[in-house]
Protein backbone atom coordinates (compact mmCIF):
# COMPACT_ATOMS: atom_id res chain seq x y z
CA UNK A 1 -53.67 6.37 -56.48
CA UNK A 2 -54.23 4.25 -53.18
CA UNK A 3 -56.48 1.54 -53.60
CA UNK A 4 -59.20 1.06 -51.09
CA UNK A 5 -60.96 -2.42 -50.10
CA UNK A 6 -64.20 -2.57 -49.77
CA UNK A 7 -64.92 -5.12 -47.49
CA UNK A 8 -69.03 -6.47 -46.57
CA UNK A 9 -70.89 -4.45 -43.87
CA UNK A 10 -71.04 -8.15 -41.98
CA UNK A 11 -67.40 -7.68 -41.50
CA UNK A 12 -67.02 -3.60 -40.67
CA UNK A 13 -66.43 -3.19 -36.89
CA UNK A 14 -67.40 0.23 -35.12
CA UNK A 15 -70.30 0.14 -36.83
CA UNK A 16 -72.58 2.21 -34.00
CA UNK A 17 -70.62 4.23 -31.34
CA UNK A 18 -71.66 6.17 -27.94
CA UNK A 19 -70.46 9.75 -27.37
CA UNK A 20 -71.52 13.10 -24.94
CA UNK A 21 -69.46 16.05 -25.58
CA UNK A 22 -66.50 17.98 -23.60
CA UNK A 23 -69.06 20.25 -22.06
CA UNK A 24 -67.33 19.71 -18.61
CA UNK A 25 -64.14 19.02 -19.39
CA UNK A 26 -61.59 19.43 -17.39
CA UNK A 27 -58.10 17.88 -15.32
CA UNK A 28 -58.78 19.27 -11.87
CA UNK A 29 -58.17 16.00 -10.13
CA UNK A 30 -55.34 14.67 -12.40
CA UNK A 31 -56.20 10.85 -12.44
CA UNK A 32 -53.14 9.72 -14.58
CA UNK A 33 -50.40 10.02 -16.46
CA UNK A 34 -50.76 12.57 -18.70
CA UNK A 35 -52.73 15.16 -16.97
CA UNK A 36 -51.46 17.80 -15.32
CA UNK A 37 -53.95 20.31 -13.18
CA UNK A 38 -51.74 23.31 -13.74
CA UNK A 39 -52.21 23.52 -17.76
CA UNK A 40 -55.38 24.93 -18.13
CA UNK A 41 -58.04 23.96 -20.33
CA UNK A 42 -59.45 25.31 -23.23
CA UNK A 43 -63.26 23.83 -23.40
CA UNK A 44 -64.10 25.95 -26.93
CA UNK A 45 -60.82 24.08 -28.79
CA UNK A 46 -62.26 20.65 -27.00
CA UNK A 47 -65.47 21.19 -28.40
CA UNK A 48 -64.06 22.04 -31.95
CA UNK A 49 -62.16 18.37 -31.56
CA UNK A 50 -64.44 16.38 -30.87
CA UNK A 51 -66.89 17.49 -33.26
CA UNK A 52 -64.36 17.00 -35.36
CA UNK A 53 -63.92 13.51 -34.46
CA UNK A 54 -67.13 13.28 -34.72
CA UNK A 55 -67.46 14.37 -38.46
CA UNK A 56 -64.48 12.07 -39.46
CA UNK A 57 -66.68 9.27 -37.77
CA UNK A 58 -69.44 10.19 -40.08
CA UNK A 59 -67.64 10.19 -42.91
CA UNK A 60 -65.91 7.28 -42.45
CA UNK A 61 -69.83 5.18 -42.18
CA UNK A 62 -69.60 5.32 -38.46
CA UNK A 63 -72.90 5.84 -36.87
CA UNK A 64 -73.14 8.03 -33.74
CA UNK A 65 -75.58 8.02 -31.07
CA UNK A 66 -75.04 11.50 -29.54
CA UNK A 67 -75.68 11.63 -25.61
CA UNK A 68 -75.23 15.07 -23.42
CA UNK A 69 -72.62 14.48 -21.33
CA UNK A 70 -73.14 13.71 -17.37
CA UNK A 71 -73.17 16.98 -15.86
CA UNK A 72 -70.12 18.40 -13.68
CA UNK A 73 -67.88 15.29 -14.75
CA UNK A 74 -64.51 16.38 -16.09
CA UNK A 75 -63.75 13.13 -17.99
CA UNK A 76 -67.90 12.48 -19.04
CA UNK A 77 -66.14 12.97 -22.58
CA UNK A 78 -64.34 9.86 -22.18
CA UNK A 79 -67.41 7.11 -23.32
CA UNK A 80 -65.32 4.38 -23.76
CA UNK A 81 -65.10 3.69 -19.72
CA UNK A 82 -68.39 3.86 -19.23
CA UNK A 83 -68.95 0.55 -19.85
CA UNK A 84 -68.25 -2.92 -21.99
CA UNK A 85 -71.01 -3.75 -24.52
CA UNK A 86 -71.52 -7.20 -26.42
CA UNK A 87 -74.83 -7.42 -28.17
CA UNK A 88 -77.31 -6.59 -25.98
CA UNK A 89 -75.64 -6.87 -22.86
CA UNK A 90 -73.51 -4.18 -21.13
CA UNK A 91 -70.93 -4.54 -18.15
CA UNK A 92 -70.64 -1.60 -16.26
CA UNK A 93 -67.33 0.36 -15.28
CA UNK A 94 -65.89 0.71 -12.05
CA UNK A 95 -63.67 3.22 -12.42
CA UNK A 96 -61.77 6.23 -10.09
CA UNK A 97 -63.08 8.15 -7.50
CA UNK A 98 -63.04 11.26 -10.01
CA UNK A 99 -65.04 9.85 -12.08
CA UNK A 100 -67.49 7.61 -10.49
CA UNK A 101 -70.44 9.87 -11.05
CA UNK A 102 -70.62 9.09 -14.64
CA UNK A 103 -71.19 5.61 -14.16
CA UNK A 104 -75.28 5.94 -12.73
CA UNK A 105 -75.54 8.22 -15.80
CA UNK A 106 -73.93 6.15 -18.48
CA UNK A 107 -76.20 2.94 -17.06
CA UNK A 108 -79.27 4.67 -17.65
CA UNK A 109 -77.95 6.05 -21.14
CA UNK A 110 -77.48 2.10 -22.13
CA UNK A 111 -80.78 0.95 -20.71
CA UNK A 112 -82.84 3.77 -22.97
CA UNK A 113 -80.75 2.25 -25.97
CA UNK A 114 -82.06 -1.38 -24.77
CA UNK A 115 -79.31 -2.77 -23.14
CA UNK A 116 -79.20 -5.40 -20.49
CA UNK A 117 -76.68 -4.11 -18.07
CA UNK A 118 -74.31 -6.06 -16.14
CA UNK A 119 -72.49 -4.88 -13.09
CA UNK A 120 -69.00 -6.07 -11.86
CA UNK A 121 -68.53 -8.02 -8.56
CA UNK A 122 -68.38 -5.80 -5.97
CA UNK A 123 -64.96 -4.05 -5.53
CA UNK A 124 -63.54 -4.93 -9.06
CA UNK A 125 -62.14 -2.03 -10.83
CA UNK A 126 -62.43 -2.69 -14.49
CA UNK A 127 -62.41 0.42 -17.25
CA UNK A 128 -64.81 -0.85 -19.55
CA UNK A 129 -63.51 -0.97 -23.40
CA UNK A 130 -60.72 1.01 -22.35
CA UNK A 131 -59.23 -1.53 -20.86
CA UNK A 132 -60.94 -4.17 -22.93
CA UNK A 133 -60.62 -4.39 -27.08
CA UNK A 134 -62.80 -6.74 -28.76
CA UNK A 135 -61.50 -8.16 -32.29
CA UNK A 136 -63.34 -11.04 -33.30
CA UNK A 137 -64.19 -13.15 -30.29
CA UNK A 138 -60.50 -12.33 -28.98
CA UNK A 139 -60.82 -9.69 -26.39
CA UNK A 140 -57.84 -8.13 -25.41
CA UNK A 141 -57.74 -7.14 -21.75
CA UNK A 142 -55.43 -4.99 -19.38
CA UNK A 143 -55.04 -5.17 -15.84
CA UNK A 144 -52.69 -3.74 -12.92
CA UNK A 145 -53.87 -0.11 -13.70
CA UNK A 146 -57.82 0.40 -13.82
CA UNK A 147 -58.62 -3.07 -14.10
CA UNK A 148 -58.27 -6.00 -11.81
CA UNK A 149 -57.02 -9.16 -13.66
CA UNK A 150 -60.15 -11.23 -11.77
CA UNK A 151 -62.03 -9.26 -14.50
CA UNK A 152 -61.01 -10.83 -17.20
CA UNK A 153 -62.91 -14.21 -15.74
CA UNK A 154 -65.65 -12.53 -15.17
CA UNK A 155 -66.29 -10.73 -18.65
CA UNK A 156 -65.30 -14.43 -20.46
CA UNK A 157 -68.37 -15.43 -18.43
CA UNK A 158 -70.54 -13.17 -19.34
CA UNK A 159 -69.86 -12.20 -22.27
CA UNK A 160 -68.11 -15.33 -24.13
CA UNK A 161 -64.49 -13.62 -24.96
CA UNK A 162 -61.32 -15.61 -25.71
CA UNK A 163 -59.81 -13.21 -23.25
CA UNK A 164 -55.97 -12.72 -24.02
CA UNK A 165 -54.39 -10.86 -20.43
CA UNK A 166 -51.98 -8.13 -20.57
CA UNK A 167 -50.70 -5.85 -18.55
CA UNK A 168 -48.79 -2.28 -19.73
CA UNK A 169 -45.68 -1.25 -18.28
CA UNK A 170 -46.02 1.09 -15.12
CA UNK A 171 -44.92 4.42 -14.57
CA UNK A 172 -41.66 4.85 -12.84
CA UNK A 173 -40.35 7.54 -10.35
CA UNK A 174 -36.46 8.79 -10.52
CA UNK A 175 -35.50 5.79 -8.56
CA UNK A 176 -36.97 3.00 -11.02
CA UNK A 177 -39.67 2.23 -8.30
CA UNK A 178 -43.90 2.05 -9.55
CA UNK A 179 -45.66 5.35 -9.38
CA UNK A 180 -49.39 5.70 -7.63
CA UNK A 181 -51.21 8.41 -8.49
CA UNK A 182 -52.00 10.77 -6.01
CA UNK A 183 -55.23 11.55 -6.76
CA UNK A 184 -56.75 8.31 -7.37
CA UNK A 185 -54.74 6.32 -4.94
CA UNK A 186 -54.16 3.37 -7.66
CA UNK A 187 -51.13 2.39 -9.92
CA UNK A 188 -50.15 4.68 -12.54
CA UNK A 189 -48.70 4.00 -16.09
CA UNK A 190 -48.36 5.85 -19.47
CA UNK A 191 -50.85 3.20 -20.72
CA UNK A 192 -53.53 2.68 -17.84
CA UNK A 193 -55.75 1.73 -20.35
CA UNK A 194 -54.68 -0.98 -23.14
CA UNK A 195 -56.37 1.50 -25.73
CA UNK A 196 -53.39 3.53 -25.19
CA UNK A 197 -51.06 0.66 -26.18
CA UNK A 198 -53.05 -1.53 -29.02
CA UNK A 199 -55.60 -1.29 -31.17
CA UNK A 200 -57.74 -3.19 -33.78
CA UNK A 201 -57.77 -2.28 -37.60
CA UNK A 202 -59.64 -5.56 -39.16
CA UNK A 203 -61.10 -7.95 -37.26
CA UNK A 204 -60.26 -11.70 -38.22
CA UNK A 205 -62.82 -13.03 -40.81
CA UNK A 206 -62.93 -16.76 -42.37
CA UNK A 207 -60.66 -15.80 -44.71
CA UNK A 208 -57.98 -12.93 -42.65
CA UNK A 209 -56.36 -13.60 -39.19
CA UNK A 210 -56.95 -9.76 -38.48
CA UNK A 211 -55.25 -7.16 -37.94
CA UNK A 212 -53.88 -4.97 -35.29
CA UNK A 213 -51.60 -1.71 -34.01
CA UNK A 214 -49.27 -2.29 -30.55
CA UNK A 215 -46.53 -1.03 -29.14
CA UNK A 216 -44.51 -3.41 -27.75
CA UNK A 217 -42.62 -1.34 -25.54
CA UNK A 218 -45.66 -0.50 -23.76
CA UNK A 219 -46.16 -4.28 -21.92
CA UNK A 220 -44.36 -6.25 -19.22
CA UNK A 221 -42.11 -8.86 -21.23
CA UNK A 222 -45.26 -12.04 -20.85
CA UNK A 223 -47.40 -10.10 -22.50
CA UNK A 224 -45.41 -8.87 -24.67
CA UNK A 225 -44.56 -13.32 -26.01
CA UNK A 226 -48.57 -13.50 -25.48
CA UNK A 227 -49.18 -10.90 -27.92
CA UNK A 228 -46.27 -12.40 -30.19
CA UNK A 229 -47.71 -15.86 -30.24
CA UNK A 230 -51.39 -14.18 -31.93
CA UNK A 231 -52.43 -15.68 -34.93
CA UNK A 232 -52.93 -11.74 -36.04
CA UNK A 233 -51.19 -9.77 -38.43
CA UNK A 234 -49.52 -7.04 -36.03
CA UNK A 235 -48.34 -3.60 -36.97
CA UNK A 236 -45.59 -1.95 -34.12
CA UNK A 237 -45.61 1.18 -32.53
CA UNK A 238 -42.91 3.23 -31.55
CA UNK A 239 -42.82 3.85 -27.85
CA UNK A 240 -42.67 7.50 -29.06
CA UNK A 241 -45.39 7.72 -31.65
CA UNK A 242 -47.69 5.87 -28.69
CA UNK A 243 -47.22 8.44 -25.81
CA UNK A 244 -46.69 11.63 -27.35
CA UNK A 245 -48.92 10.69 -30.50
CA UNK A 246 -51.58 8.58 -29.00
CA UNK A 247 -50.84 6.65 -32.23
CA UNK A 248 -53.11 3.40 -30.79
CA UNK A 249 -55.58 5.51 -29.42
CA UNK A 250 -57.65 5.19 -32.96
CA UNK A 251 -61.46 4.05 -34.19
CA UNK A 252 -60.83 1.41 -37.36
CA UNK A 253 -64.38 0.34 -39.68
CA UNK A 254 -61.79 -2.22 -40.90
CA UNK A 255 -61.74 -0.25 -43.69
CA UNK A 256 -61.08 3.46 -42.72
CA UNK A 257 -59.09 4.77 -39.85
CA UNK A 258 -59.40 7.46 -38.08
CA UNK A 259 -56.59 8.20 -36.14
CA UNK A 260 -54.00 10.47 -35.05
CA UNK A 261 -52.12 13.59 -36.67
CA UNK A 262 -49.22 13.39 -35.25
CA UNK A 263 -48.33 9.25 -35.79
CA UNK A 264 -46.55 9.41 -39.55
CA UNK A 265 -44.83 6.32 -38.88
CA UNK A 266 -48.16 4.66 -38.09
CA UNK A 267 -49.93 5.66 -40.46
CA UNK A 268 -47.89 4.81 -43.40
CA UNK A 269 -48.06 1.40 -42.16
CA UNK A 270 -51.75 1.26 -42.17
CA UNK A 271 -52.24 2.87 -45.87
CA UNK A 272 -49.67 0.16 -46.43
CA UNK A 273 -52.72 -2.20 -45.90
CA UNK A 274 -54.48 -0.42 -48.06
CA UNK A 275 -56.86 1.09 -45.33
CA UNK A 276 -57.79 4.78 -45.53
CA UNK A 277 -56.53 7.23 -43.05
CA UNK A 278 -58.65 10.38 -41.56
CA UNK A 279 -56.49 12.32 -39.45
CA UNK A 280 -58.07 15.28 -37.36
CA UNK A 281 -55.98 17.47 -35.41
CA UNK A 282 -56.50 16.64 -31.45
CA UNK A 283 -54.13 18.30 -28.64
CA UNK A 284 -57.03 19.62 -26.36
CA UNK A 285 -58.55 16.45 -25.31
CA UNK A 286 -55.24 14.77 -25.01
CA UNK A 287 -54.78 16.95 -21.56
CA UNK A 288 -56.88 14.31 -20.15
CA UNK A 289 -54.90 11.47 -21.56
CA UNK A 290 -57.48 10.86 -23.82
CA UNK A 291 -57.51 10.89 -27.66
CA UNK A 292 -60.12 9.56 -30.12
CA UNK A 293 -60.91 5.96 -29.25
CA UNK A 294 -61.52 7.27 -25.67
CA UNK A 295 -64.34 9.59 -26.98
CA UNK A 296 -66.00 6.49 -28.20
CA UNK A 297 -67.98 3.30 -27.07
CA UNK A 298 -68.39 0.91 -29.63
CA UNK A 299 -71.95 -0.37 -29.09
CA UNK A 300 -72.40 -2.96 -31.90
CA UNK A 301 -69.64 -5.92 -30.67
CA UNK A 302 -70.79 -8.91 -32.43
């Protein structure tokens, strides 16, 4: 029988999350890597997924604040680029053209939940806690894809992070050269967003360093001896298991995981820490090149 620890509420992370609902979900303008606007999209099997992640939330102690999502946006689903929340402050997205009118909607859903709201210096991109994964008072940050690297100086301001700057491999075309994405005009990669590449299980504590998922495959070769040189505990992700699993892509209490069906290699590793494992079945919303953390914003960041 697996053992389970049970760890003090002081020291669960994910505590209180943010989602809306797949309502409007769709790939028409297909913004990255994974999507493709001639698969089409089947909004009843979205909906069953993410109330499914939802319930596995739920049950795992997760709180949810449930929002509608921002009307006619086909990534509104996608909470966790809506913004960057620490306390009671919250730092705004900036984020592609397809998706910009979520942003006026997702500042006004943080002010009603009391939130003072930060907004980047004018022409940053920066994709919120997609691009930005707090463990402890680490926070680590991507850049190159929907985030300029002059973020990271600017959220270490304003929010206090030990930022730790990475940057994910791009997307190549047949002759080895960078990809940009025709519909947003910026940089592609298989992991625009660093929640595609790492994520956080256990947060370090006086007494753990912490503990985290990443594929090293995913980052450029400094950030790859960066992430190496982490007093954390590190678990590694097959290149394989992260893009066609969206293995990292996972909410962690620090003591339950909910995560991905279709990562068996990354999941025994995690039970192997004696965390549970929830695994509900999503394919729909990964047309977006989304998976569960994406349908999340943590809102409780200590």
């Amino acid at each position: 029988m697996m053992r389970y620890n049970v760890i003090p509420m002081s020291d669960k992370i994910n505590k209180t999350v943010l989602m809306s609902g797949p309502d409007y979900f769709a790939d028409t303008a297909a913004i990255n890597a994974y999507m493709d606007s001639s698969v089409p999209i089947d909004i009843e099997a979205a909906q069953r997924e993410h109330e499914l992640i939802k319930a596995s939330l739920e049950k795992a102690g997760v709180k949810v604040e449930q929002v509608a999502p921002p009307k006619d946006c086909q990534d509104g689903v996608y909470t966790a680029n809506w913004a960057l929340v620490r306390g009671d402050k919250a730092i705004m997205a900036c984020v592609p053209n397809a998706r910009e009118q979520e942003i006026p909607y997702a500042e006004q859903v943080l002010r009603d939940l009391g939130k003072k709201i930060i907004h980047p210096p004018k022409g940053y991109h920066f994709s919120g806690q997609g691009d930005a994964l707090a463990c402890g008072n680490y926070l680590f940050a991507g850049h190159g894809y929907r985030t300029d690297e002059a973020m990271h100086r600017f959220v270490a301001e304003q929010l206090g992070y030990n930022v730790v700057t990475l940057q994910a491999v791009p997307k190549l075309d047949d002759l080895g050269q960078p990809v940009t994405n025709k519909a947003s005009g910026w940089a592609d990669s298989f992991f625009y967003d660093i929640d595609l590449a790492l994520s956080i299980l256990r947060a370090p504590t006086d007494g753990q360093n912490g503990l985290i998922a990443w594929c090293p495959e995913a980052f450029m070769p400094e950030s790859q001896e960066r992430m190496r040189a982490l007093p954390i505990e590190k678990i590694e992700v097959s290149l394989e298991e992260a893009t066609q699993g969206f293995a990292c892509n996972l909410v962690s209490t620090g003591e339950t995981v909910v995560m991905s069906a279709h990562a068996p290699e990354l999941k025994a590793a995690i039970e192997a820490y004696d965390l549970q494992v929830v695994t509900p079945d999503i394919q729909e919303l990964a047309k977006g090149g989304g998976y569960i953390r994406c349908t999340t914003l943590t809102l409780d960041n200590a």
